[in-house]
N, C-alpha and C. Protein backbone atom coordinates (compact mmCIF):
# COMPACT_ATOMS: atom_id res chain seq x y z
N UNK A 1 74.28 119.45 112.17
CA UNK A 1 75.37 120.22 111.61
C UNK A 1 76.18 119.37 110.62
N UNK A 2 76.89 120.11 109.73
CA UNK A 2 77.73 119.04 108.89
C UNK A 2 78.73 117.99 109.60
N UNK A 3 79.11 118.31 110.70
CA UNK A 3 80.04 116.90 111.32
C UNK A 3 79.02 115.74 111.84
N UNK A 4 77.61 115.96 111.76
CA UNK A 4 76.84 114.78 111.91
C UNK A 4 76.16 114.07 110.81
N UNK A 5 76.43 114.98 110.01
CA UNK A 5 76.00 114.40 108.57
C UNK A 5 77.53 113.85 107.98
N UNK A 6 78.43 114.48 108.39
CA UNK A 6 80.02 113.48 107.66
C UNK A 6 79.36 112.28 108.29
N UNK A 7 79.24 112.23 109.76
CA UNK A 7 79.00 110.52 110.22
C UNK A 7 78.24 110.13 109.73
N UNK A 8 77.01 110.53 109.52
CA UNK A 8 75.92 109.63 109.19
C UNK A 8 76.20 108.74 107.88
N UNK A 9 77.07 109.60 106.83
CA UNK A 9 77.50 109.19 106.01
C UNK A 9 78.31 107.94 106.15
N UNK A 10 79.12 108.30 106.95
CA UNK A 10 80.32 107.34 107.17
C UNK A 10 80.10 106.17 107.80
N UNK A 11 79.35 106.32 108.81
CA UNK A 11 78.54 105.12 109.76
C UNK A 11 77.39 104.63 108.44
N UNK A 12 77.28 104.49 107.58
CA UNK A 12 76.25 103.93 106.73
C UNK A 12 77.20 102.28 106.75
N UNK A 13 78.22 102.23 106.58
CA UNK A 13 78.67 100.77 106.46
C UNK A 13 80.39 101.12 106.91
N UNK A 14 80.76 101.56 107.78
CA UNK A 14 82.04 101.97 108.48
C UNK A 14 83.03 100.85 109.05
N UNK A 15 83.95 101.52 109.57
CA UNK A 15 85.13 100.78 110.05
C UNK A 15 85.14 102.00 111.47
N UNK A 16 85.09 100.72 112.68
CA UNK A 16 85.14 101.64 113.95
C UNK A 16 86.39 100.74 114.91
N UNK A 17 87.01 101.62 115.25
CA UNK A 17 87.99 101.47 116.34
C UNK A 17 87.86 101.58 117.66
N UNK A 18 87.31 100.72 118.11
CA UNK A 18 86.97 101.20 119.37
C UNK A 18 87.85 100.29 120.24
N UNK A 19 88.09 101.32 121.32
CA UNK A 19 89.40 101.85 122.51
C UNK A 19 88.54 101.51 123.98
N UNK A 20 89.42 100.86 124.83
CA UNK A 20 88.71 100.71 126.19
C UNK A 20 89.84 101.09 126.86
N UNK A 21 90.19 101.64 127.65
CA UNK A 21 91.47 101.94 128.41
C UNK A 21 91.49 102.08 129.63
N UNK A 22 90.26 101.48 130.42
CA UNK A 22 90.42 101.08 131.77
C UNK A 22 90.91 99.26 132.04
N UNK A 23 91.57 100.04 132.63
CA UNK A 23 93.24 98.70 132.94
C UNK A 23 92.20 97.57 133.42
N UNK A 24 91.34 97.60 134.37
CA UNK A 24 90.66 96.61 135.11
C UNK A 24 89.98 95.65 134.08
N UNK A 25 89.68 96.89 133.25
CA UNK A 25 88.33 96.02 132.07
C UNK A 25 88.70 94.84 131.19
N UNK A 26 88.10 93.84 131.44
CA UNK A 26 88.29 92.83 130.14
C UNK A 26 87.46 92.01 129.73
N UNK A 27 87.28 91.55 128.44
CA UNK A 27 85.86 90.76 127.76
C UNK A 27 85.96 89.64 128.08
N UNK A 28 86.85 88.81 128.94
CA UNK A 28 86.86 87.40 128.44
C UNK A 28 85.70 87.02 130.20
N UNK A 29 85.33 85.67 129.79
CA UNK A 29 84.54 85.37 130.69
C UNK A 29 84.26 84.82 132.43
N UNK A 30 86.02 85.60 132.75
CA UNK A 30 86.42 85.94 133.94
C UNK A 30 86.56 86.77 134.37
N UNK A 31 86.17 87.87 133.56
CA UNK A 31 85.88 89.83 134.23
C UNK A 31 85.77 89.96 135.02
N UNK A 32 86.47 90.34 136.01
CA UNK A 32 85.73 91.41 137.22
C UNK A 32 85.01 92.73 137.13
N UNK A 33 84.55 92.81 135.86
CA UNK A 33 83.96 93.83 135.35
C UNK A 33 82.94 93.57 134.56
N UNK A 34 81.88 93.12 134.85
CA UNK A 34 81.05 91.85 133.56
C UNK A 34 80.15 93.39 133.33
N UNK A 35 79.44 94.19 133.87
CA UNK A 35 78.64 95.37 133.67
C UNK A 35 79.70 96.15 132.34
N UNK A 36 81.07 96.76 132.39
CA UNK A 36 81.16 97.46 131.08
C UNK A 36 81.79 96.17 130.08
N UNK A 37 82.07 94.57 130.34
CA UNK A 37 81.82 93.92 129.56
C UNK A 37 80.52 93.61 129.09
N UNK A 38 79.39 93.27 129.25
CA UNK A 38 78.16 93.53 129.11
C UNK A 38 78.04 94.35 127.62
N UNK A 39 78.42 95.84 128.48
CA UNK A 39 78.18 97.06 127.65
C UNK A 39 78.27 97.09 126.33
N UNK A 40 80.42 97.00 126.48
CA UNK A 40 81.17 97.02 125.05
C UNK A 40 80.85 95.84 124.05
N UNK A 41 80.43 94.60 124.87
CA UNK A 41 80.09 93.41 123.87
C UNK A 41 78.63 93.49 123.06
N UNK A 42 78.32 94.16 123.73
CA UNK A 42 76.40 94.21 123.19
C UNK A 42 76.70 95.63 122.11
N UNK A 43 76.96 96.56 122.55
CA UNK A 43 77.81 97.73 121.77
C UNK A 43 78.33 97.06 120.22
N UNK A 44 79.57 96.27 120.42
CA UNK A 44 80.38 95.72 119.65
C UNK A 44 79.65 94.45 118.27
N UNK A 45 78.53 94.01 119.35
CA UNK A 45 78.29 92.91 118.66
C UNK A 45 76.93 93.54 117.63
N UNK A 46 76.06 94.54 118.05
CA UNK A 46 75.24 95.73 117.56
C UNK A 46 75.70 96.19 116.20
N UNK A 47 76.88 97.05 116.87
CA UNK A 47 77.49 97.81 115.59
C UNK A 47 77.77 96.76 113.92
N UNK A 48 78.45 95.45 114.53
CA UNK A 48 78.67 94.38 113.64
C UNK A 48 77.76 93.56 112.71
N UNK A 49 76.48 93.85 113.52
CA UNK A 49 75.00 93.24 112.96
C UNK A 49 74.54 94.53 112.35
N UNK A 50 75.11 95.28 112.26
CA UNK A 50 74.66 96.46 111.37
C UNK A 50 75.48 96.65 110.03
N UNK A 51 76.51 95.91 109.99
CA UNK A 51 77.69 95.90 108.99
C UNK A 51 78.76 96.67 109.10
N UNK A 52 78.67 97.34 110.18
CA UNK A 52 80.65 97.75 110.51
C UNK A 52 81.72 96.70 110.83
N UNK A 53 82.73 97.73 110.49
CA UNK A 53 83.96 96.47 110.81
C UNK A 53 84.12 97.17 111.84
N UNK A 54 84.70 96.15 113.31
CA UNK A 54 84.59 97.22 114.47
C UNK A 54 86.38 95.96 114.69
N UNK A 55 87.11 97.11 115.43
CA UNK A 55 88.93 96.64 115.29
C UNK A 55 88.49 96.80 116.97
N UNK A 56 88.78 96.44 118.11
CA UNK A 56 88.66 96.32 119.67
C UNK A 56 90.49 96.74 120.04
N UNK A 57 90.20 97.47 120.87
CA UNK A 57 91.44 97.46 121.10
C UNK A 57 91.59 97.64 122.89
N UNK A 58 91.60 96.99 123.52
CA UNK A 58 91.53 96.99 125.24
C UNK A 58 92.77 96.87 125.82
N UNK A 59 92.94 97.89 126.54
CA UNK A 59 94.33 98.04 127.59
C UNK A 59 94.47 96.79 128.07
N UNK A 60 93.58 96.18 128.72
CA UNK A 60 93.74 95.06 129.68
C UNK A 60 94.40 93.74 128.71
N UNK A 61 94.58 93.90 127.40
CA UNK A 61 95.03 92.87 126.88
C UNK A 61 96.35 93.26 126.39
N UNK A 62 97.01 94.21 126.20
CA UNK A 62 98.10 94.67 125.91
C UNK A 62 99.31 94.23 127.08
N UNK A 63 100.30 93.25 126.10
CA UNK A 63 101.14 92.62 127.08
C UNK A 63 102.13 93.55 128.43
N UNK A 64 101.80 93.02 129.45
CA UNK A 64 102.70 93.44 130.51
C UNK A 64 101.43 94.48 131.39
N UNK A 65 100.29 94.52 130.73
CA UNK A 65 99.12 95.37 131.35
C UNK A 65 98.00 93.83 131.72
N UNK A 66 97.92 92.38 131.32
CA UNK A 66 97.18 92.03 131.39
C UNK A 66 96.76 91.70 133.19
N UNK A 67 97.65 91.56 134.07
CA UNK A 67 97.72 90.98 135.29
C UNK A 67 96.85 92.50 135.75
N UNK A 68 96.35 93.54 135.49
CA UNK A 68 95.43 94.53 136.07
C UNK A 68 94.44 94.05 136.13
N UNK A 69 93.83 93.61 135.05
CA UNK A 69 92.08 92.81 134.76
C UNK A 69 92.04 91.68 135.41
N UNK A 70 92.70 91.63 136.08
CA UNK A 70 92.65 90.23 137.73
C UNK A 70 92.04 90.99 139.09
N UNK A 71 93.00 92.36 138.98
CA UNK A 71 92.53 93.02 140.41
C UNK A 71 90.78 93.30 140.35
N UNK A 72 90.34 92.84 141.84
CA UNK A 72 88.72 93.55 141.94
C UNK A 72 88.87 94.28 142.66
N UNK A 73 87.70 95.36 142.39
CA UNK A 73 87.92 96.38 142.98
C UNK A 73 87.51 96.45 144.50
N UNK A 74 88.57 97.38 144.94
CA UNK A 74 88.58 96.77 146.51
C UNK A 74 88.69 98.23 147.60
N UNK A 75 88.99 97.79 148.57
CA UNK A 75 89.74 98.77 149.50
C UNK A 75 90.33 99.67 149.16
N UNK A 76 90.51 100.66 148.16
CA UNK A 76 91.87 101.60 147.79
C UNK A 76 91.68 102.73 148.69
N UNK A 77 90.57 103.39 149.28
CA UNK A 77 90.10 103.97 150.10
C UNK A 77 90.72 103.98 150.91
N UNK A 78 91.21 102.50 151.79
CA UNK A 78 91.81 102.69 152.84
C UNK A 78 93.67 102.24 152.81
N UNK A 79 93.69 102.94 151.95
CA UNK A 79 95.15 102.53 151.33
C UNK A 79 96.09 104.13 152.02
N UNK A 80 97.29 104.14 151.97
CA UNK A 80 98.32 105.05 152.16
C UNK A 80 98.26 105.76 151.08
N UNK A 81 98.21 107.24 151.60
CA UNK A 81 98.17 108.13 150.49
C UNK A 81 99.56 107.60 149.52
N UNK A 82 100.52 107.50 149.94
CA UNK A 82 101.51 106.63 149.16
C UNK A 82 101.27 105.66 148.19
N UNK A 83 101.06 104.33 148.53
CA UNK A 83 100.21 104.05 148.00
C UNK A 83 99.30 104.13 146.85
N UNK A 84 98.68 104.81 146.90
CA UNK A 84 97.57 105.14 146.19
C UNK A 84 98.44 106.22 144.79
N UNK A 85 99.12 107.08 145.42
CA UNK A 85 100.13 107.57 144.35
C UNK A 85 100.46 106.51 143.91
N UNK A 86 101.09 105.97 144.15
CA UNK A 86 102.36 104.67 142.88
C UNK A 86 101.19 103.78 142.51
N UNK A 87 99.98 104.11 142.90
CA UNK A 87 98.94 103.19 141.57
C UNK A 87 98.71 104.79 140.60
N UNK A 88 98.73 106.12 140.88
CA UNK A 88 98.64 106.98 139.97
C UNK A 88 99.21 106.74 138.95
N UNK A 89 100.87 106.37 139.35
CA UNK A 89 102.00 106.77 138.57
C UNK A 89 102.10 105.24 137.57
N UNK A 90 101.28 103.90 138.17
CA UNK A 90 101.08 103.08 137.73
C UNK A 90 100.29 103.22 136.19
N UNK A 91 99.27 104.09 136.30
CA UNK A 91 98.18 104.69 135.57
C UNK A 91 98.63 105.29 134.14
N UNK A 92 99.66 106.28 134.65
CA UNK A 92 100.53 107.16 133.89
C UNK A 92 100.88 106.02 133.20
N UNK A 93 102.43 105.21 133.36
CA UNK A 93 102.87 104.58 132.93
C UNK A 93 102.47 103.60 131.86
N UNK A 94 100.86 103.29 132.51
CA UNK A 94 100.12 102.31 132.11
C UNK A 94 99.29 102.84 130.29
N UNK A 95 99.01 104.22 130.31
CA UNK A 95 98.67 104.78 129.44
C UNK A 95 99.53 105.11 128.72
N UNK A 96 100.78 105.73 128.87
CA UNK A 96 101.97 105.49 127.59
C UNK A 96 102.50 103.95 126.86
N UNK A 97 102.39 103.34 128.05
CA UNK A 97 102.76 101.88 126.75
C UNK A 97 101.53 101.37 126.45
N UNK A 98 99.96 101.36 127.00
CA UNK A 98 99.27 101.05 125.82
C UNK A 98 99.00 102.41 124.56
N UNK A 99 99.11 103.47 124.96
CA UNK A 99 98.90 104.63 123.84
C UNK A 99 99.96 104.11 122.84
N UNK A 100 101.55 103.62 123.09
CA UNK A 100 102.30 103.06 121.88
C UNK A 100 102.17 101.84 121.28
N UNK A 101 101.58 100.78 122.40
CA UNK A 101 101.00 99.70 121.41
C UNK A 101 99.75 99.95 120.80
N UNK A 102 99.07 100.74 121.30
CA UNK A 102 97.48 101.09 120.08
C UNK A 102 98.01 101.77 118.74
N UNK A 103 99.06 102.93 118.66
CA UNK A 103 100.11 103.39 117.68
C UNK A 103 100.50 102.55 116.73
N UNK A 104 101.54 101.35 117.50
CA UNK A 104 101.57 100.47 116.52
C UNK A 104 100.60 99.59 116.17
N UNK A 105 100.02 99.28 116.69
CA UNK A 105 98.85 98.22 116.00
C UNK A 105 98.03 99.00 114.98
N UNK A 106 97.89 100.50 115.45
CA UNK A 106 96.90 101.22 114.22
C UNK A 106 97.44 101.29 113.36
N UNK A 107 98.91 101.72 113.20
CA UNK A 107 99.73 101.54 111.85
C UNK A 107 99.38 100.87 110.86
N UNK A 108 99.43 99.73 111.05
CA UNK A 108 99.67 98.25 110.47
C UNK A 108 97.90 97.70 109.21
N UNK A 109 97.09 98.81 110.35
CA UNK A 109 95.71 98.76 109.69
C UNK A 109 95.46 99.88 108.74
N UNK A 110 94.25 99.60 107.86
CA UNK A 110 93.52 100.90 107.21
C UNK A 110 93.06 101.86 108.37
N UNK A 111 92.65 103.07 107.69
CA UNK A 111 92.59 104.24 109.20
C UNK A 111 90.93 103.86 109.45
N UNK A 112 90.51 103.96 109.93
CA UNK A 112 89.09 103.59 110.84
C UNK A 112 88.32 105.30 110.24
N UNK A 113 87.48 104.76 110.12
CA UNK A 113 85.91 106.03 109.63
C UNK A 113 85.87 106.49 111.10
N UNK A 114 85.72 105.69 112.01
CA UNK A 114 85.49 106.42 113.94
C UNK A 114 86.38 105.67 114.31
N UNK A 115 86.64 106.53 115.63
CA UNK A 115 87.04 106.04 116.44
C UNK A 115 86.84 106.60 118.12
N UNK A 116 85.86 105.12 118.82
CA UNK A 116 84.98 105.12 119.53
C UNK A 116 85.50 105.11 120.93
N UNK A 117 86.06 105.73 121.48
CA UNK A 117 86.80 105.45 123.05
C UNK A 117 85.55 105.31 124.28
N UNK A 118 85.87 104.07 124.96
CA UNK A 118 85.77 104.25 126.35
C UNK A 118 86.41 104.50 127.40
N UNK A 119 85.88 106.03 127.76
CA UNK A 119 87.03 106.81 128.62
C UNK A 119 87.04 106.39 130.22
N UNK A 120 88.69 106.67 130.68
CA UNK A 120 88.67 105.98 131.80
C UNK A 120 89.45 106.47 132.51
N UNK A 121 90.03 106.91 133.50
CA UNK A 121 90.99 107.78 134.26
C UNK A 121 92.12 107.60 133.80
N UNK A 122 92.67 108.79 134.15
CA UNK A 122 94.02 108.80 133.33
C UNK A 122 94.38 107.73 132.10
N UNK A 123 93.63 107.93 131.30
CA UNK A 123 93.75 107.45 130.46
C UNK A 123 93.21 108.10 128.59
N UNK A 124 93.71 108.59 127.98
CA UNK A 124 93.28 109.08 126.95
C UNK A 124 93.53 108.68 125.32
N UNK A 125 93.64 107.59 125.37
CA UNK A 125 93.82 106.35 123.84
C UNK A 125 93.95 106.89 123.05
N UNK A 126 92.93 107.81 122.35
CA UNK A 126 92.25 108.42 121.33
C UNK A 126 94.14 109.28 120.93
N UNK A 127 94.00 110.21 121.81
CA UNK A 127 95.12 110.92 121.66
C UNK A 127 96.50 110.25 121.17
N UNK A 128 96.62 108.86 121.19
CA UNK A 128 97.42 108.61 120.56
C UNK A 128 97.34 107.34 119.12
N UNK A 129 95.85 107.58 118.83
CA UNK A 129 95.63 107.08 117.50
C UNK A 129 96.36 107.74 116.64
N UNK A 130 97.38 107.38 115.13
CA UNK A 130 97.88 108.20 114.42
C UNK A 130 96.59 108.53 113.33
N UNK A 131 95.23 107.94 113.31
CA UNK A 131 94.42 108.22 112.20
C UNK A 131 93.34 109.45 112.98
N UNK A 132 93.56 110.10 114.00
CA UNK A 132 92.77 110.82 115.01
C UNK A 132 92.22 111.90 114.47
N UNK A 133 93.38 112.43 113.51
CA UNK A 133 92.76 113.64 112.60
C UNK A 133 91.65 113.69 111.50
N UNK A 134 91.91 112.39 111.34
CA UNK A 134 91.24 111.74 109.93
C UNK A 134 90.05 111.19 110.36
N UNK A 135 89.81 110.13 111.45
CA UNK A 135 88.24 109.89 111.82
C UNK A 135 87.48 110.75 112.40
N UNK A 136 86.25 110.26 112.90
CA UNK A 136 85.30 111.00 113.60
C UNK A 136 85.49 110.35 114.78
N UNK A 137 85.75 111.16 115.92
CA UNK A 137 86.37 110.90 117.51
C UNK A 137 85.15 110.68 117.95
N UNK A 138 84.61 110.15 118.52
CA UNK A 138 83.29 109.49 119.76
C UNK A 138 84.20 109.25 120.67
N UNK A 139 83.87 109.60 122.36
CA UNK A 139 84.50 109.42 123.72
C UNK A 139 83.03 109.26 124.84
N UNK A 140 82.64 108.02 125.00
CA UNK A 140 81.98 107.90 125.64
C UNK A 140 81.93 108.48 127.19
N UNK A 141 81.57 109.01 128.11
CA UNK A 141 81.42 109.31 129.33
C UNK A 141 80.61 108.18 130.12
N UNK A 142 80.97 107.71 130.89
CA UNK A 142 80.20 106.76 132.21
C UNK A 142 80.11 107.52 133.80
N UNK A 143 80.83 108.79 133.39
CA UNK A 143 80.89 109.83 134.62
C UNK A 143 82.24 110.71 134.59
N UNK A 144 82.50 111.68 135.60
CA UNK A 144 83.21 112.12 135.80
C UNK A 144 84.29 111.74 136.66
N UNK A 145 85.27 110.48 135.56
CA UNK A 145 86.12 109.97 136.39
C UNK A 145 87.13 110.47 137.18
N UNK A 146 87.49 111.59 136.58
CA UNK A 146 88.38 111.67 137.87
C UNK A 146 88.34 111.96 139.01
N UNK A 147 87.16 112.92 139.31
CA UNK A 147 86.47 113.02 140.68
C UNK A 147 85.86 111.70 141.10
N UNK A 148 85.17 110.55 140.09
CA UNK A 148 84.59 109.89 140.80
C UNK A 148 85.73 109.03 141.35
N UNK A 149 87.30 108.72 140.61
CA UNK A 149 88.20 108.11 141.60
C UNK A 149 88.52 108.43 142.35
N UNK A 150 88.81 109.76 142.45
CA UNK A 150 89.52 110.52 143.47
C UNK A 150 88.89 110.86 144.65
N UNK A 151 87.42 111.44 144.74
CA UNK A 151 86.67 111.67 146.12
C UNK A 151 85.54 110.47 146.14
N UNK A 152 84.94 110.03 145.15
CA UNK A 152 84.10 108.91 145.86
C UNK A 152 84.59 107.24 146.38
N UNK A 153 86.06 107.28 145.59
CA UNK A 153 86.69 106.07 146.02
C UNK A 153 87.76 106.05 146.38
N UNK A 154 88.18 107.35 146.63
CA UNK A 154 89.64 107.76 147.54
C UNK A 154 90.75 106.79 146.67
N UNK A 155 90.98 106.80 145.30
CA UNK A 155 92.12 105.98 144.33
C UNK A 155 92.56 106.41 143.69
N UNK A 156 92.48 107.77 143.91
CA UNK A 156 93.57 108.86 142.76
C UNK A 156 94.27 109.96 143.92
N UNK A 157 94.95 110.21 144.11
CA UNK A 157 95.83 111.44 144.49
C UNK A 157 95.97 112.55 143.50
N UNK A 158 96.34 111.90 142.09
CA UNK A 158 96.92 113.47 141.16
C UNK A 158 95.60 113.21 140.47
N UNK A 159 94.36 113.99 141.28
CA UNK A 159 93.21 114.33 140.68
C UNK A 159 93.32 115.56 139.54
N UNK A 160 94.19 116.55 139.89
CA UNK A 160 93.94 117.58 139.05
C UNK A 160 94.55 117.26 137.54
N UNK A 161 95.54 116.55 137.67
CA UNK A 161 95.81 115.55 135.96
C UNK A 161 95.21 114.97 135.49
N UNK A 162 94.46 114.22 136.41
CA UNK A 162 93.74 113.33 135.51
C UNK A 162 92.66 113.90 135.30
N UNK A 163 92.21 115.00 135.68
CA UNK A 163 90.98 116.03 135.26
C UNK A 163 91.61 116.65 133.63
N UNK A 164 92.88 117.18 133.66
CA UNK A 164 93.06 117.75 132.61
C UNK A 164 93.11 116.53 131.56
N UNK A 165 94.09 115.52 131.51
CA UNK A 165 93.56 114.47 130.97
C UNK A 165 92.46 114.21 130.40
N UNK A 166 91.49 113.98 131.40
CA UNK A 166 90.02 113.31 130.99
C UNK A 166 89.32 114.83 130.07
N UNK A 167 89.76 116.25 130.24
CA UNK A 167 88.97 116.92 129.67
C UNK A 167 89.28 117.21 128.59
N UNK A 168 91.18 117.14 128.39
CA UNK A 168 91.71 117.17 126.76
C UNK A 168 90.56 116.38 125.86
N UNK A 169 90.34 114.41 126.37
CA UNK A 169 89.97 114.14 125.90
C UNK A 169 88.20 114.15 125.23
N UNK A 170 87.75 115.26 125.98
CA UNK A 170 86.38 115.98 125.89
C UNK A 170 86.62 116.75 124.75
N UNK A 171 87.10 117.71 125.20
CA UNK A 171 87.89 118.38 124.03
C UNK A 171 87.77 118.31 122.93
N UNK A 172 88.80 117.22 122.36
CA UNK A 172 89.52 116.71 121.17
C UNK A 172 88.24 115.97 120.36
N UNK A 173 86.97 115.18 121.12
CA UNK A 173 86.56 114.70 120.76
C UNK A 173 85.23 115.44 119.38
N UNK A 174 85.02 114.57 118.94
CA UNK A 174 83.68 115.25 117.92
C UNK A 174 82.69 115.00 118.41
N UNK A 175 82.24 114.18 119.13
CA UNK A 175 80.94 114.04 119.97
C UNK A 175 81.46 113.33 121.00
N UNK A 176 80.78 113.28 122.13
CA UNK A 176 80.44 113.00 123.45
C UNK A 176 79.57 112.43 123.94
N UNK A 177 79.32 111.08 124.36
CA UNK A 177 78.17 110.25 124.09
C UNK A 177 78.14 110.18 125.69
N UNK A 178 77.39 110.71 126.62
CA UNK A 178 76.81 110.28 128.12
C UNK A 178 75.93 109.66 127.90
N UNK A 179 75.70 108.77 129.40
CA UNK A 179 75.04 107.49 129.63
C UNK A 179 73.73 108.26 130.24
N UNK A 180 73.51 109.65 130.62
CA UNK A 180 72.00 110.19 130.98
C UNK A 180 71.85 111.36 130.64
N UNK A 181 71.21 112.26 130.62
CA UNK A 181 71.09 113.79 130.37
C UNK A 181 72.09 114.47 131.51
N UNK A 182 71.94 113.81 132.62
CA UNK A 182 72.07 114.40 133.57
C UNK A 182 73.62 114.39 133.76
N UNK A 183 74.28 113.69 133.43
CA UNK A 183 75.49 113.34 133.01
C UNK A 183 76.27 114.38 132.15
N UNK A 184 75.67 114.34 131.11
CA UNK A 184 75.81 115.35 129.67
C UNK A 184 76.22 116.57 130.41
N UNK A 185 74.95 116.58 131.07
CA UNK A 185 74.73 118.55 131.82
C UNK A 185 76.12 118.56 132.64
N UNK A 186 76.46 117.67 133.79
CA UNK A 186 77.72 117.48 134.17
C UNK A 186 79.30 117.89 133.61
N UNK A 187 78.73 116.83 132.08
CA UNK A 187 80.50 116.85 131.35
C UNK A 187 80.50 118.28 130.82
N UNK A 188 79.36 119.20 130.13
CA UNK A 188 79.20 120.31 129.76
C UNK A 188 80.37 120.92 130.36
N UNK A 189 79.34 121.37 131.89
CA UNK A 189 80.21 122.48 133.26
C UNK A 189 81.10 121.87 133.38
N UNK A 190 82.12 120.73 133.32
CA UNK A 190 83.32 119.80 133.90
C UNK A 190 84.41 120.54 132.84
């Protein structure tokens, strides 16, 4: 269709923004997350050997968010429904001041040809790029996070937000990149 031919165009030698906005995640070589570091670096370092300019922009490095990408993932399961709320509301919180430092930092740059999110519970980046209208939105899927925090790892309480959340950002997006078919078929019905 023509919105895959705008990209193809645009991805010929582009400028990509790509967004990570799970708090835990970080590239440096003390991750407790080395699998979607892995990912985004091989991703990142790909796109770059192809001749894009790729701008990184990761929650976990945004000041006053960095002490998250320490926690491993643990017990939340057997945590107080309490608890487990005030890491929701942690979440919340956590996604408005990096959505305003990604704001300002995008400012300051040329607007990006894409912009590539890795989506993550309660969390929706993209939505607060000011160039959002203007690029081509990519929102990767790794699953259906908010169910998978909420019933397979008992770490969300306000599941039904972060469903609307995670699906605005389905939504909004111009393509939707899942990690299997089977996945895809998932985010479809989700």
């Amino acid at each position: 269709d023509e919105r895959t031919l705008t990209l193809r165009r645009r991805t010929r030698s582009s400028s990509i923004d790509y967004l990570v906005g799970g708090l835990r995640i970080s590239l440096g070589p003390d991750s407790t997350t080395p699998g979607p570091r892995n990912h985004i670096t091989n991703f990142t370092q790909a796109a770059k050997l192809e001749g894009h300019k790729v701008h990184m922009f990761v929650t976990s490095d945004v000041p006053g968010l960095t002490r998250f990408a320490k926690i491993r993932e643990g017990s939340a399961g057997t945590q107080k429904t309490a608890v487990v709320l005030a890491s929701d509301l942690i979440r919340l919180l956590a996604m408005l001041w990096s959505g305003g430092a990604l704001l300002a930092t995008s400012l300051k740059r040329p607007a990006p040809d894409v912009i590539y999110e890795r989506l993550s519970v309660m969390q929706s980046l993209s939505s607060f790029h000011p160039r959002k209208r203007r690029a081509f939105r990519i929102v990767e899927s790794n699953g259906i996070m908010s169910r998978e925090t909420s019933r397979d790892r008992k770490a969300l309480v306000l599941e039904r937000l972060a469903s609307a959340l995670e699906r605005h950002a389905y939504r909004r997006a111009d393509m939707v990149v899942a990690v299997s078919t089977a996945l895809a078929d998932e985010v479809a019905r989700f």
